[in-house]
N, C-alpha and C. Protein backbone atom coordinates (compact mmCIF):
# COMPACT_ATOMS: atom_id res chain seq x y z
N UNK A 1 16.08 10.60 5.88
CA UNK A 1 14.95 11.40 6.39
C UNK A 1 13.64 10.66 6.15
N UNK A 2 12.55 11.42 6.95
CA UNK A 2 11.49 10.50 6.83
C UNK A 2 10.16 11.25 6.38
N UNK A 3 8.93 10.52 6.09
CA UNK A 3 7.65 11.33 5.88
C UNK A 3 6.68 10.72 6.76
N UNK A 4 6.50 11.81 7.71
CA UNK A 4 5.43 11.78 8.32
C UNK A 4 3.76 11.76 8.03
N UNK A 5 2.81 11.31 8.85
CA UNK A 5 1.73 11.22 8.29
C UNK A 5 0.51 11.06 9.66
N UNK A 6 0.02 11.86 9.97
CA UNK A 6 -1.10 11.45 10.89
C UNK A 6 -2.18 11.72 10.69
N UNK A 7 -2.97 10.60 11.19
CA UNK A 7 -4.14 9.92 10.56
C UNK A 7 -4.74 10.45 11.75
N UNK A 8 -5.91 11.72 11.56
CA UNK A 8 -6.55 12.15 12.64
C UNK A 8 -8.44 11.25 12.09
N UNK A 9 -8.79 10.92 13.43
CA UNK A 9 -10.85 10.80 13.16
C UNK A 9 -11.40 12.05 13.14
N UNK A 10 -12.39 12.09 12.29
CA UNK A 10 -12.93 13.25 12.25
C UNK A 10 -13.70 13.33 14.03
N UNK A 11 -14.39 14.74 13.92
CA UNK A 11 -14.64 14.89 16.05
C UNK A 11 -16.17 14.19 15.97
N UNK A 12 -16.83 14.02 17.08
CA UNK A 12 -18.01 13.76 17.53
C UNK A 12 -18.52 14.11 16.43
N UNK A 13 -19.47 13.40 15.97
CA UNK A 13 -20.42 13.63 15.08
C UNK A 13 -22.27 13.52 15.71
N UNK A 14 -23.10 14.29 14.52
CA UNK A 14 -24.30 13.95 15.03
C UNK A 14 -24.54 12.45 14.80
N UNK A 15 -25.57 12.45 15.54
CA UNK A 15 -26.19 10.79 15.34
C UNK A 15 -26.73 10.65 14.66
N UNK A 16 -27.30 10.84 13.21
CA UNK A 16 -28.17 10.81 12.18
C UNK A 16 -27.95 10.31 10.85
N UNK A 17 -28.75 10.06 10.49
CA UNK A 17 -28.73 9.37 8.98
C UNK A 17 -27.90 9.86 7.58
N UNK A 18 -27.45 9.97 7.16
CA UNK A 18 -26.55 11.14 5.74
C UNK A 18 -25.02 11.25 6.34
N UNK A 19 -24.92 12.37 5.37
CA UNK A 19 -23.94 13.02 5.79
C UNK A 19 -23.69 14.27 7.03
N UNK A 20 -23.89 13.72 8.23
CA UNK A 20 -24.01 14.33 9.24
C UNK A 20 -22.60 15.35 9.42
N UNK A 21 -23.12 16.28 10.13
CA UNK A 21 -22.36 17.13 10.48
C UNK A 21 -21.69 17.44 11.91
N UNK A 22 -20.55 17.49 12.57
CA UNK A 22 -20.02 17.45 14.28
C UNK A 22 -21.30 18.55 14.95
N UNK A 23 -20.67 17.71 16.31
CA UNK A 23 -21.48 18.03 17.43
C UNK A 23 -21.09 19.42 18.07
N UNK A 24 -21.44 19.98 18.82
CA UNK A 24 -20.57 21.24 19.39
C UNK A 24 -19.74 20.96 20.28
N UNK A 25 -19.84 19.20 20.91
CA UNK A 25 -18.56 18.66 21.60
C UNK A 25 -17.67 18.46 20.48
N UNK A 26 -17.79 18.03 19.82
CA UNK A 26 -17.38 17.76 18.36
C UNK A 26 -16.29 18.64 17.83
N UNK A 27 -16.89 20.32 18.01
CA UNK A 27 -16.18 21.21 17.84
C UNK A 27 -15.03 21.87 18.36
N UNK A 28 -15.08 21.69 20.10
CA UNK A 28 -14.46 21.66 21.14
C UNK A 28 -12.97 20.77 20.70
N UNK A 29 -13.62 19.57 20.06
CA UNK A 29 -12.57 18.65 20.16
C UNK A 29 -12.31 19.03 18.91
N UNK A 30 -12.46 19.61 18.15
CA UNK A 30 -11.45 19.85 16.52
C UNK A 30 -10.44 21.35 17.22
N UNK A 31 -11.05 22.19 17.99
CA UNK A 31 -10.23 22.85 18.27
C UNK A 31 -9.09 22.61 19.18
N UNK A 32 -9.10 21.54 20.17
CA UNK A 32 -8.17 21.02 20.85
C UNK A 32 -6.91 20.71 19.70
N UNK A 33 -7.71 19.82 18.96
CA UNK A 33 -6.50 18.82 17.83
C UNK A 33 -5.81 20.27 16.84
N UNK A 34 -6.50 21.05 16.25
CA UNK A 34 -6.01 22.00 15.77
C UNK A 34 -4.88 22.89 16.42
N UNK A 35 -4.93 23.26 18.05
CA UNK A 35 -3.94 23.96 18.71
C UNK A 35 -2.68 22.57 19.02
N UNK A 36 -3.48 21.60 19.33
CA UNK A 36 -2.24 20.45 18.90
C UNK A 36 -1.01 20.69 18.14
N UNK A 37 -1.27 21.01 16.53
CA UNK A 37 -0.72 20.93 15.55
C UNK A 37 -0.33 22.10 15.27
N UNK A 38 -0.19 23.07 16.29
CA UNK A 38 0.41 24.37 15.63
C UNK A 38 1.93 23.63 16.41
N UNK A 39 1.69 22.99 17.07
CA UNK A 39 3.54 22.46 17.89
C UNK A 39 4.14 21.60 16.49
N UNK A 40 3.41 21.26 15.71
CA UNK A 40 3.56 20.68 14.77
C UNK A 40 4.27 20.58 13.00
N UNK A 41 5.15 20.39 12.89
CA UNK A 41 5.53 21.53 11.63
C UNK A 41 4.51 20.80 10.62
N UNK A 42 3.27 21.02 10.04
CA UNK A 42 2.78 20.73 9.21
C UNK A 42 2.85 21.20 7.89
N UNK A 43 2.57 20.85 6.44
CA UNK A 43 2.97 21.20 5.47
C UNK A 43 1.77 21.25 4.21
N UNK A 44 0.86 20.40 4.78
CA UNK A 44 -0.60 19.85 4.55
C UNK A 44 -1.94 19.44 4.91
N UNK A 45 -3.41 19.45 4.43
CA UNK A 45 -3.68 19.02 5.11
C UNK A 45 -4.97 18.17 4.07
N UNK A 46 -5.10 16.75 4.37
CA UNK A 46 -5.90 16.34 3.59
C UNK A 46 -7.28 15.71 3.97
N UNK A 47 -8.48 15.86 3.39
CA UNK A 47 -9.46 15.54 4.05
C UNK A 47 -10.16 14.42 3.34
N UNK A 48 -11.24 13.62 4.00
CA UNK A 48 -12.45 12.97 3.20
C UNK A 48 -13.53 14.11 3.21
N UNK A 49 -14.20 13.30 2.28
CA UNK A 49 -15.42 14.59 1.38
C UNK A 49 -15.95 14.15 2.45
N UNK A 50 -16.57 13.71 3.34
CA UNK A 50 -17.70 13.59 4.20
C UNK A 50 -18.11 14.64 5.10
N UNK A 51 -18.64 15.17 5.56
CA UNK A 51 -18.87 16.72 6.35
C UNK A 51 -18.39 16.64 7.54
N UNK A 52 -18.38 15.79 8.33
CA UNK A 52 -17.79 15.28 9.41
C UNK A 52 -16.36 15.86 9.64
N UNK A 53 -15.87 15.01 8.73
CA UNK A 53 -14.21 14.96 8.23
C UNK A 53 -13.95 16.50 8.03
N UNK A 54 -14.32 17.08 6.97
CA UNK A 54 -14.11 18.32 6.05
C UNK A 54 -14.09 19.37 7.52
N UNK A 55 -15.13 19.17 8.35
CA UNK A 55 -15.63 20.37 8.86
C UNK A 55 -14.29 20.26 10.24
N UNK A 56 -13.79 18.56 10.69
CA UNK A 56 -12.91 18.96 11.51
C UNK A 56 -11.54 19.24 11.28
N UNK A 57 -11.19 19.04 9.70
CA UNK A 57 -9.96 19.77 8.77
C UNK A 57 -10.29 20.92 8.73
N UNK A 58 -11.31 22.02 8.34
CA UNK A 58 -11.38 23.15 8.13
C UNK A 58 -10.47 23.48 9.69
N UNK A 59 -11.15 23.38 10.54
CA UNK A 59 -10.44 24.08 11.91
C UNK A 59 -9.27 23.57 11.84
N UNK A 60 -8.63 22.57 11.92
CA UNK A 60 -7.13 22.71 11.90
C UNK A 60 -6.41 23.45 10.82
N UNK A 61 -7.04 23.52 9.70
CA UNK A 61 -6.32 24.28 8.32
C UNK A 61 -6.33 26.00 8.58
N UNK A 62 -7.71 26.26 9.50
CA UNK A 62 -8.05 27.65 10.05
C UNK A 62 -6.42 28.18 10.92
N UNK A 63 -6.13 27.47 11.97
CA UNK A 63 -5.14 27.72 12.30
C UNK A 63 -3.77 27.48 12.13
N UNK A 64 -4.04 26.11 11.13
CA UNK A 64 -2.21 26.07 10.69
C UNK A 64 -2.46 26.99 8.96
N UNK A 65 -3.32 27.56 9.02
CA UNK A 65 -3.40 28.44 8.14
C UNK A 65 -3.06 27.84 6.53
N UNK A 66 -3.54 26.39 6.31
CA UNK A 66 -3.50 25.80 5.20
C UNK A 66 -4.59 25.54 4.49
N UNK A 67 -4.93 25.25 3.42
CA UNK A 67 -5.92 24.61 2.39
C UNK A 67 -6.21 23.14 2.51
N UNK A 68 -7.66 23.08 2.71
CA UNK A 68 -7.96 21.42 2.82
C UNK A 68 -7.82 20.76 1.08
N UNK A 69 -7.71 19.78 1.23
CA UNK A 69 -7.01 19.05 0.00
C UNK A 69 -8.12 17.77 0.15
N UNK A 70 -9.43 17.84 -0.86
CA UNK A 70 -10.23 16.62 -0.57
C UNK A 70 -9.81 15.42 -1.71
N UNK A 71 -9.78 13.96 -0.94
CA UNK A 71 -9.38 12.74 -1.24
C UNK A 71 -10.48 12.11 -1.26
N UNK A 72 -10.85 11.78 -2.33
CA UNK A 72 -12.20 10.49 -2.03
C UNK A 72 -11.85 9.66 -1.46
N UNK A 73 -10.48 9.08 -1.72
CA UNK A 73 -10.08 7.62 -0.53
C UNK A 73 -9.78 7.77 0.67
N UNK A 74 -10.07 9.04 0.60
CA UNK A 74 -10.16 8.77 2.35
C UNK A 74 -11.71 8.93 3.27
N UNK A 75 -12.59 8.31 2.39
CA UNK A 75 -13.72 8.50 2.68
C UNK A 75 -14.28 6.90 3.32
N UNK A 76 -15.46 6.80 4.27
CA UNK A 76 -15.06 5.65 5.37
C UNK A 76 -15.27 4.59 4.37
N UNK A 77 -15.06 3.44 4.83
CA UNK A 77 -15.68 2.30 4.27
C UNK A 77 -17.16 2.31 3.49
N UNK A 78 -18.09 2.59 4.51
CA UNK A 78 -19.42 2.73 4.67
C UNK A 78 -19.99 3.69 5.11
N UNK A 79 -21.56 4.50 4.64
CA UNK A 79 -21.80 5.37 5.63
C UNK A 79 -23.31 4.90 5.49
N UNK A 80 -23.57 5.20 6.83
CA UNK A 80 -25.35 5.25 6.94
C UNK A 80 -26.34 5.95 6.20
N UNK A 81 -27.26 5.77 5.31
CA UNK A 81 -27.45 6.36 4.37
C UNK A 81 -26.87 6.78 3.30
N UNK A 82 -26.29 5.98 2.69
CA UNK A 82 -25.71 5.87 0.97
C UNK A 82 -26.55 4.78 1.15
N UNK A 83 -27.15 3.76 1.52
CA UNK A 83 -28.31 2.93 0.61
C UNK A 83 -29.61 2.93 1.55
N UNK A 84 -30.37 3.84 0.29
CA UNK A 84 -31.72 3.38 0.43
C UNK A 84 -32.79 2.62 1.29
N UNK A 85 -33.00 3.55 1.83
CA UNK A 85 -33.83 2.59 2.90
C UNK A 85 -33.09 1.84 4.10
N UNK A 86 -32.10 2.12 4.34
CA UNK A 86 -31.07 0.89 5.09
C UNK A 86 -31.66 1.47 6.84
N UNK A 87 -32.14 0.29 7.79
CA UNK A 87 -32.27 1.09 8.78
C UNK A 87 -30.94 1.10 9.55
N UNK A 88 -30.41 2.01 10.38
CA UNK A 88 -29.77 1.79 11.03
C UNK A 88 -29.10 0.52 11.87
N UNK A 89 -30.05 -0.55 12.24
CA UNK A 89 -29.62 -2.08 12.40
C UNK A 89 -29.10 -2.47 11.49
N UNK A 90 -29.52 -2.13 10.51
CA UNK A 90 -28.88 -3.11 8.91
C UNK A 90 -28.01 -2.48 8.93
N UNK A 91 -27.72 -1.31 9.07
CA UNK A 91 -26.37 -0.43 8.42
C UNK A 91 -25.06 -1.40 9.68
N UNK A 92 -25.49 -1.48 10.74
CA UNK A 92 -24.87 -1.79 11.95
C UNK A 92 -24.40 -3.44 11.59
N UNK A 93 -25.14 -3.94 11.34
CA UNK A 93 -25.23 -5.55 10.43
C UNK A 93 -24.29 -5.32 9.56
N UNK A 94 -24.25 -4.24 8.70
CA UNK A 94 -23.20 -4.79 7.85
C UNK A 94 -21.96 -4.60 7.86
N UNK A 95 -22.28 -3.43 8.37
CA UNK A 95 -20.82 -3.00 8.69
C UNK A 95 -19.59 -4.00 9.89
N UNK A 96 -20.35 -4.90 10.80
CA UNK A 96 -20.27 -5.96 11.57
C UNK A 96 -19.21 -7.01 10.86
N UNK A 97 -20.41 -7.36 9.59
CA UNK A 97 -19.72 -8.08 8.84
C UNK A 97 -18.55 -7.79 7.81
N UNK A 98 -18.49 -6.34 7.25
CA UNK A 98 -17.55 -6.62 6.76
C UNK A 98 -16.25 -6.19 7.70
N UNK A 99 -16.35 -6.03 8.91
CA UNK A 99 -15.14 -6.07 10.24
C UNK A 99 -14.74 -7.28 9.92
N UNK A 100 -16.05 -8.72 10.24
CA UNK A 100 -15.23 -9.81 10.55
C UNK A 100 -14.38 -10.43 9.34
N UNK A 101 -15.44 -10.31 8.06
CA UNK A 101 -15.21 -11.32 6.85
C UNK A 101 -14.53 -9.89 5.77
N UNK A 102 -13.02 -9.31 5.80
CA UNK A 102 -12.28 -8.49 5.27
C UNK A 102 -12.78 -8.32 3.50
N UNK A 103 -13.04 -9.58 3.04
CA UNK A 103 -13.51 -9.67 1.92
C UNK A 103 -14.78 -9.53 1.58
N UNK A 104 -15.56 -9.37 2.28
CA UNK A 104 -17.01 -9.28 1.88
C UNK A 104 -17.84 -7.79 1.17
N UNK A 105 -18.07 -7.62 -0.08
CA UNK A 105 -18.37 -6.49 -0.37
C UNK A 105 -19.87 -6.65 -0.43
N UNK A 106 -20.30 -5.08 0.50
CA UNK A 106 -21.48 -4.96 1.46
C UNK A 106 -21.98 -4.20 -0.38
N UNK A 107 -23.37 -3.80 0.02
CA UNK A 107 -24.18 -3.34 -1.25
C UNK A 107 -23.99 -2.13 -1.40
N UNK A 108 -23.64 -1.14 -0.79
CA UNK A 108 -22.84 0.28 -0.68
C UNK A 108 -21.60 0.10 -0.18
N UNK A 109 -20.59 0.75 -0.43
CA UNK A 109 -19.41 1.12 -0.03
C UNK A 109 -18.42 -0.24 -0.58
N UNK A 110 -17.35 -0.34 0.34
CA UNK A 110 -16.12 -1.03 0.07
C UNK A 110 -16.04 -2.01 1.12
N UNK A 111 -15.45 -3.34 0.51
CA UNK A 111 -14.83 -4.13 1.49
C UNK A 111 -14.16 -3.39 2.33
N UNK A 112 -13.48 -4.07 4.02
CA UNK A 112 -12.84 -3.62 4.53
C UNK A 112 -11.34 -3.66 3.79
N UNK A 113 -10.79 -4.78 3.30
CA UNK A 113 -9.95 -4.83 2.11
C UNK A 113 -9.35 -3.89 1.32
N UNK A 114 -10.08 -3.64 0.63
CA UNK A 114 -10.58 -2.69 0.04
C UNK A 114 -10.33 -0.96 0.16
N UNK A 115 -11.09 -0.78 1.19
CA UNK A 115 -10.84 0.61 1.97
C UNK A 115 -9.60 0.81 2.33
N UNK A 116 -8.90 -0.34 3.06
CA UNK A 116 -7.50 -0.16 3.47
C UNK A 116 -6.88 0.04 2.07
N UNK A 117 -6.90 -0.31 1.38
CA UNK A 117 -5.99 -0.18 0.40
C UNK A 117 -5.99 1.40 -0.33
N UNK A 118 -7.46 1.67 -0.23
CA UNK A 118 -7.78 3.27 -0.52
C UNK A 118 -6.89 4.52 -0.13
N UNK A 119 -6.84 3.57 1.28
CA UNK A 119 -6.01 4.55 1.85
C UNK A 119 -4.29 4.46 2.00
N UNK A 120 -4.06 3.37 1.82
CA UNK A 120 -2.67 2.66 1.54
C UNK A 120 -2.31 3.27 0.24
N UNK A 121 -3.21 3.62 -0.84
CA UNK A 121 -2.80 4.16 -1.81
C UNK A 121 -2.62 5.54 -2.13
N UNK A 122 -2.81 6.28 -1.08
CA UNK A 122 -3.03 7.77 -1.02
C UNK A 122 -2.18 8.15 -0.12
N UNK A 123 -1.67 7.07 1.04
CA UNK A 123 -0.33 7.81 2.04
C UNK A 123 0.81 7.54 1.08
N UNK A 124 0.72 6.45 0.07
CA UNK A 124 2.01 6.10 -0.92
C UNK A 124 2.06 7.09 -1.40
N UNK A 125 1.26 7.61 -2.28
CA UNK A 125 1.41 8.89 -2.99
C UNK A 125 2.10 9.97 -2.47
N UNK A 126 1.46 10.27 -1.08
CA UNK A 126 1.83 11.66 -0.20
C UNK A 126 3.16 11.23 -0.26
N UNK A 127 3.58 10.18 0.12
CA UNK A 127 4.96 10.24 0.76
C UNK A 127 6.41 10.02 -0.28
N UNK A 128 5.40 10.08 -1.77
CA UNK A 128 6.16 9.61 -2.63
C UNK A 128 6.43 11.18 -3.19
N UNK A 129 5.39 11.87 -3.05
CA UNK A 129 5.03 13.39 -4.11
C UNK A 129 5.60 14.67 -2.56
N UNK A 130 5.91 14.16 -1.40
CA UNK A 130 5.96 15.14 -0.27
C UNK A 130 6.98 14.90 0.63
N UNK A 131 8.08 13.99 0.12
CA UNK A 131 9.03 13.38 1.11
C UNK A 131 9.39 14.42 1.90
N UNK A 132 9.68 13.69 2.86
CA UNK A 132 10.53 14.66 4.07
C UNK A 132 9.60 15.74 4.92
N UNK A 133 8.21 15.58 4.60
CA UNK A 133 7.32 16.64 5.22
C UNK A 133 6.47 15.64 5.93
N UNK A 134 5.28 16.51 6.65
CA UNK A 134 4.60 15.95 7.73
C UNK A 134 2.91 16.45 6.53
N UNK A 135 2.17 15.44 6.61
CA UNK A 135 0.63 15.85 6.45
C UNK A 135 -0.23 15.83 7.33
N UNK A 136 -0.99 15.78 7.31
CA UNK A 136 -2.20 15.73 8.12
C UNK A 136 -3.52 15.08 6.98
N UNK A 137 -3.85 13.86 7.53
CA UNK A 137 -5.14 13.44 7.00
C UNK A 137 -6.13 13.36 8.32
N UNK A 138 -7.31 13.72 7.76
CA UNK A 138 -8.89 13.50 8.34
C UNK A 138 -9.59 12.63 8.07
N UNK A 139 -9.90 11.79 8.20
CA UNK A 139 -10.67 10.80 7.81
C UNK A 139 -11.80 9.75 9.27
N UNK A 140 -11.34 8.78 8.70
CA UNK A 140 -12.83 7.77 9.91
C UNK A 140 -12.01 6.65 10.76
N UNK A 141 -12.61 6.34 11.43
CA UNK A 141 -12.18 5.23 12.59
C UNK A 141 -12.08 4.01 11.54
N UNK A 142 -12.76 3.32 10.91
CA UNK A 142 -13.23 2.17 10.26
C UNK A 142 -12.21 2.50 9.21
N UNK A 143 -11.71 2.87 8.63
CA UNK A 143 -10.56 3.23 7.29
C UNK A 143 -9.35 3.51 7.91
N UNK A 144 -8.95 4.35 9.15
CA UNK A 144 -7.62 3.48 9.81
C UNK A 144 -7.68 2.05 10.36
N UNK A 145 -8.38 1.51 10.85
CA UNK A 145 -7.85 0.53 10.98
C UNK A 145 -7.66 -0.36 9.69
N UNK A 146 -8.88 -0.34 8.97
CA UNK A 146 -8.54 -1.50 7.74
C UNK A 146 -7.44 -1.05 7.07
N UNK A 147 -7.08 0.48 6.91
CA UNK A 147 -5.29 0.24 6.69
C UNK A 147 -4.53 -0.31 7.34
N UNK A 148 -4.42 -0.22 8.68
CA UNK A 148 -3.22 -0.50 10.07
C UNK A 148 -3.52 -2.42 9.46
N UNK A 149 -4.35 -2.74 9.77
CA UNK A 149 -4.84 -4.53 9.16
C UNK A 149 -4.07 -4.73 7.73
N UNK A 150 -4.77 -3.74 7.15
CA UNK A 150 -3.53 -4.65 5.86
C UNK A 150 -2.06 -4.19 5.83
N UNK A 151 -2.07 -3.33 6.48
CA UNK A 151 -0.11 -2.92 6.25
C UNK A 151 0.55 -3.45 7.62
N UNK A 152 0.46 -4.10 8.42
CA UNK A 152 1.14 -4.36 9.75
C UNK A 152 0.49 -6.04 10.10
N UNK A 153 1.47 -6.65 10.86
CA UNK A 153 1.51 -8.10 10.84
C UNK A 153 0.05 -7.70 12.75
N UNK A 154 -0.01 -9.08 12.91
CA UNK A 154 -1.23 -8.74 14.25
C UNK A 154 -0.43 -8.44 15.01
N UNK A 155 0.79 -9.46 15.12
CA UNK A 155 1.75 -8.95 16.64
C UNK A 155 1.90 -7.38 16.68
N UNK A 156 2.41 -6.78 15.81
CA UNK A 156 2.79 -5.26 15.65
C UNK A 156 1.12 -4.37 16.20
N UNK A 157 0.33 -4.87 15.80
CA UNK A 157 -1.12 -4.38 15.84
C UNK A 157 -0.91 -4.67 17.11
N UNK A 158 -0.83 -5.89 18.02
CA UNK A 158 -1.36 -5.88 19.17
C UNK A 158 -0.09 -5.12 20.56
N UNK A 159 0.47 -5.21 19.99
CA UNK A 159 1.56 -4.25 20.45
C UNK A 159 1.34 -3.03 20.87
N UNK A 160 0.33 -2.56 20.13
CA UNK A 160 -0.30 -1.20 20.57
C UNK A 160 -1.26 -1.12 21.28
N UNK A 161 -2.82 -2.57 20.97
CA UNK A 161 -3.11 -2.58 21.93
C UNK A 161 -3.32 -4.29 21.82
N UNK A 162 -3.80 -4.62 23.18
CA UNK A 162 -4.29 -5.96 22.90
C UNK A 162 -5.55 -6.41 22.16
N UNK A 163 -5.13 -7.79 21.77
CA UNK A 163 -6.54 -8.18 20.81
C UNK A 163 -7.17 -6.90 20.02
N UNK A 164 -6.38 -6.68 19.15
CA UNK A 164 -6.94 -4.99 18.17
C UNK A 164 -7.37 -6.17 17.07
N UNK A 165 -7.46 -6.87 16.70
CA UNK A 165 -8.38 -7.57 15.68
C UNK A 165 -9.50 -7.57 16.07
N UNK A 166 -10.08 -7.95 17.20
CA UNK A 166 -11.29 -8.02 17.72
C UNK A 166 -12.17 -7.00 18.64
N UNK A 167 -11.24 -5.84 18.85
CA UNK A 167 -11.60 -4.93 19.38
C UNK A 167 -11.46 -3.40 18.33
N UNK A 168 -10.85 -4.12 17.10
CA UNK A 168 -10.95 -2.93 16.11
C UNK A 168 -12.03 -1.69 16.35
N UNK A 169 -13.09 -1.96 16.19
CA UNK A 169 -13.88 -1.05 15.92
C UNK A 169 -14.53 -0.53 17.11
N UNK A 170 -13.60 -0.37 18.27
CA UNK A 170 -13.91 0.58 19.24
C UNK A 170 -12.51 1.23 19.80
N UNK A 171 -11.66 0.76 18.88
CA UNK A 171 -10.28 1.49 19.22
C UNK A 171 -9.85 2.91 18.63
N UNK A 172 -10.67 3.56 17.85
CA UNK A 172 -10.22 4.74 17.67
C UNK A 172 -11.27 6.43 17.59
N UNK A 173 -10.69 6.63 18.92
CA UNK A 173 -11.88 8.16 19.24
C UNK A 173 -11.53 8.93 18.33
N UNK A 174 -12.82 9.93 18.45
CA UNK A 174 -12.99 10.90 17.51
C UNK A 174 -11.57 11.71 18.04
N UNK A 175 -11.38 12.36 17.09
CA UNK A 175 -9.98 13.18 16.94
C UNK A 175 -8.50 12.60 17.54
N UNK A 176 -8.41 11.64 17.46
CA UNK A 176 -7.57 10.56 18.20
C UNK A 176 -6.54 10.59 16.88
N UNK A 177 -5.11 10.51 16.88
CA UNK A 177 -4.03 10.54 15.74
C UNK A 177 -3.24 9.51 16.18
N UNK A 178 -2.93 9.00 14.65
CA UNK A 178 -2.15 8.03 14.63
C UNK A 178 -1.28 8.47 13.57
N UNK A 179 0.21 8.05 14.14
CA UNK A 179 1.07 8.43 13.09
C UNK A 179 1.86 7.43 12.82
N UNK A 180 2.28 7.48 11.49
CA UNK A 180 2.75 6.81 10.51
C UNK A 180 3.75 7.18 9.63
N UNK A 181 5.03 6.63 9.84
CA UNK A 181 6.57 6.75 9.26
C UNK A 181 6.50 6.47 8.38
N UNK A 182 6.94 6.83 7.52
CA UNK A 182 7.50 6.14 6.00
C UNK A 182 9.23 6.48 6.09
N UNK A 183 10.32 5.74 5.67
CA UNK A 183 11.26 5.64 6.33
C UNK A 183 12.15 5.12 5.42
N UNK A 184 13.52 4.89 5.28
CA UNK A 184 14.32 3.67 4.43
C UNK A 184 14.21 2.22 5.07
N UNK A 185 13.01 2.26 6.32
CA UNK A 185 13.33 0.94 6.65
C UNK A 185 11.92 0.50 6.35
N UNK A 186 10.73 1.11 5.61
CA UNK A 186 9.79 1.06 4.85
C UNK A 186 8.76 1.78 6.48
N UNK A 187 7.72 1.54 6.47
CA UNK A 187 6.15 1.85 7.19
C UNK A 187 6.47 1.81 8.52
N UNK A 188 6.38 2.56 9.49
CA UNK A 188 6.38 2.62 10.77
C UNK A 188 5.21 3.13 11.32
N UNK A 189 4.48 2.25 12.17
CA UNK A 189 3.58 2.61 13.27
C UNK A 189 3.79 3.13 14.37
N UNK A 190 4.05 4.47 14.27
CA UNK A 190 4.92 5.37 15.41
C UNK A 190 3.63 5.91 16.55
N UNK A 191 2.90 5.78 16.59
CA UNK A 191 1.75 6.16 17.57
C UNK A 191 0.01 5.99 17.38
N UNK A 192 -0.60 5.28 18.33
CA UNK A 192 -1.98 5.11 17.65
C UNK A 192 -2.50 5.46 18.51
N UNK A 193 -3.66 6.10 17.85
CA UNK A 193 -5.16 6.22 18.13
C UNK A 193 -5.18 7.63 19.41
N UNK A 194 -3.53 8.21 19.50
CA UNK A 194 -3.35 9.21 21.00
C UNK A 194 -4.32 9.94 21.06
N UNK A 195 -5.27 9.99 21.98
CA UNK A 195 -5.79 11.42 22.71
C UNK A 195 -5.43 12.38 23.96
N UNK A 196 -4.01 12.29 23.76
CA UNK A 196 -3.18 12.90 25.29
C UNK A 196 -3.20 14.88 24.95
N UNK A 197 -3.79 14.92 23.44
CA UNK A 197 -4.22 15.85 23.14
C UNK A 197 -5.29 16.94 23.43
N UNK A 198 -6.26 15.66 23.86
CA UNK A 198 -7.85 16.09 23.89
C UNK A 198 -8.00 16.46 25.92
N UNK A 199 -6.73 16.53 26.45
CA UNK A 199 -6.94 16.03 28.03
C UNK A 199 -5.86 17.15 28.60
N UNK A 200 -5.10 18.10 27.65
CA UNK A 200 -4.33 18.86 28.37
C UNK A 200 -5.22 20.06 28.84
């Protein structure tokens, strides 16, 4: 038997500095993904502290009628405003860089490295403490992929789509799920980034 795991983006967010909060398209689209997952046998549901995240777990937990479960590691790499003064170009600058150079730790937040592993260390857990069930995580575009990067070879990555090394960071829409096997034959990349959800 296996443990399931899908890795939902939190929905549209505002455009602003902090910890911003979704859009009312935003909202639209947490309720799509939420009626999604009632087809779904879910068992959990886990979020990042970020408001974004939290607020598009609340609506799916509203209707699969569960408790959000907050994870600091699943919080993004980086966010705009955790440093001081950063304008938006700079925030955009760095975050740039730590896409290209995996190792580079920016002056707030986490390597991309790093982050993946955050989160590499928190689906181990689930699937170690929840076998045989399905979760649900919320989290950011920029923290699935730097997991999918460190746990999967490029061929497997590009398999899903082309050139996803270099197109990383426009490959995954808001409320877009990716799911992820854990298995006796170890980690399976069973679906990325789907929004066939957001279109019925």
């Amino acid at each position: 038997m296996s443990t399931d795991v899908y890795l939902v983006r939190h929905a549209i967010k505002e455009k602003d500095v902090g910890d911003v909060a979704i859009t009312a398209a935003g909202l639209e689209q947490a309720h799509m993904t939420a009626n999604h997952f009632k087809k779904v046998p879910i068992s959990r549901i886990f979020s990042s502290p970020l408001n974004r995240a939290k607020q598009t777990a609340q609506i799916i937990g509203n209707v699969a009628r569960l408790p959000i479960i907050e994870d600091i590691r699943l919080r993004e790499r980086a966010n705009w405003g955790d440093l001081p003064g950063q304008t938006f170009q700079e925030f955009v600058e760095m975050w740039n860089r730590c896409t290209k150079e995996r190792d580079f730790s920016p002056p707030s937040g986490d390597s991309a490295r790093r982050a993946g592993e955050r989160l590499s260390s928190c689906l181990l857990e689930i699937s170690v403490q929840y076998p045989k069930e399905s979760t649900v995580i919320v989290t950011h575009g920029g923290l699935i992929t730097d997991f999918l990067l460190n746990e999967f070879s490029q061929e497997e990555l590009n398999n899903k789509h082309p050139n996803f090394i270099i197109e990383q960071s426009n490959l995954v829409p808001e409320c877009s799920i990716t799911k992820i096997r854990f298995g006796a034959e170890g980690l399976k990349l069973v679906d990325f980034a789907s929004i066939a959800h957001l279109h019925c």
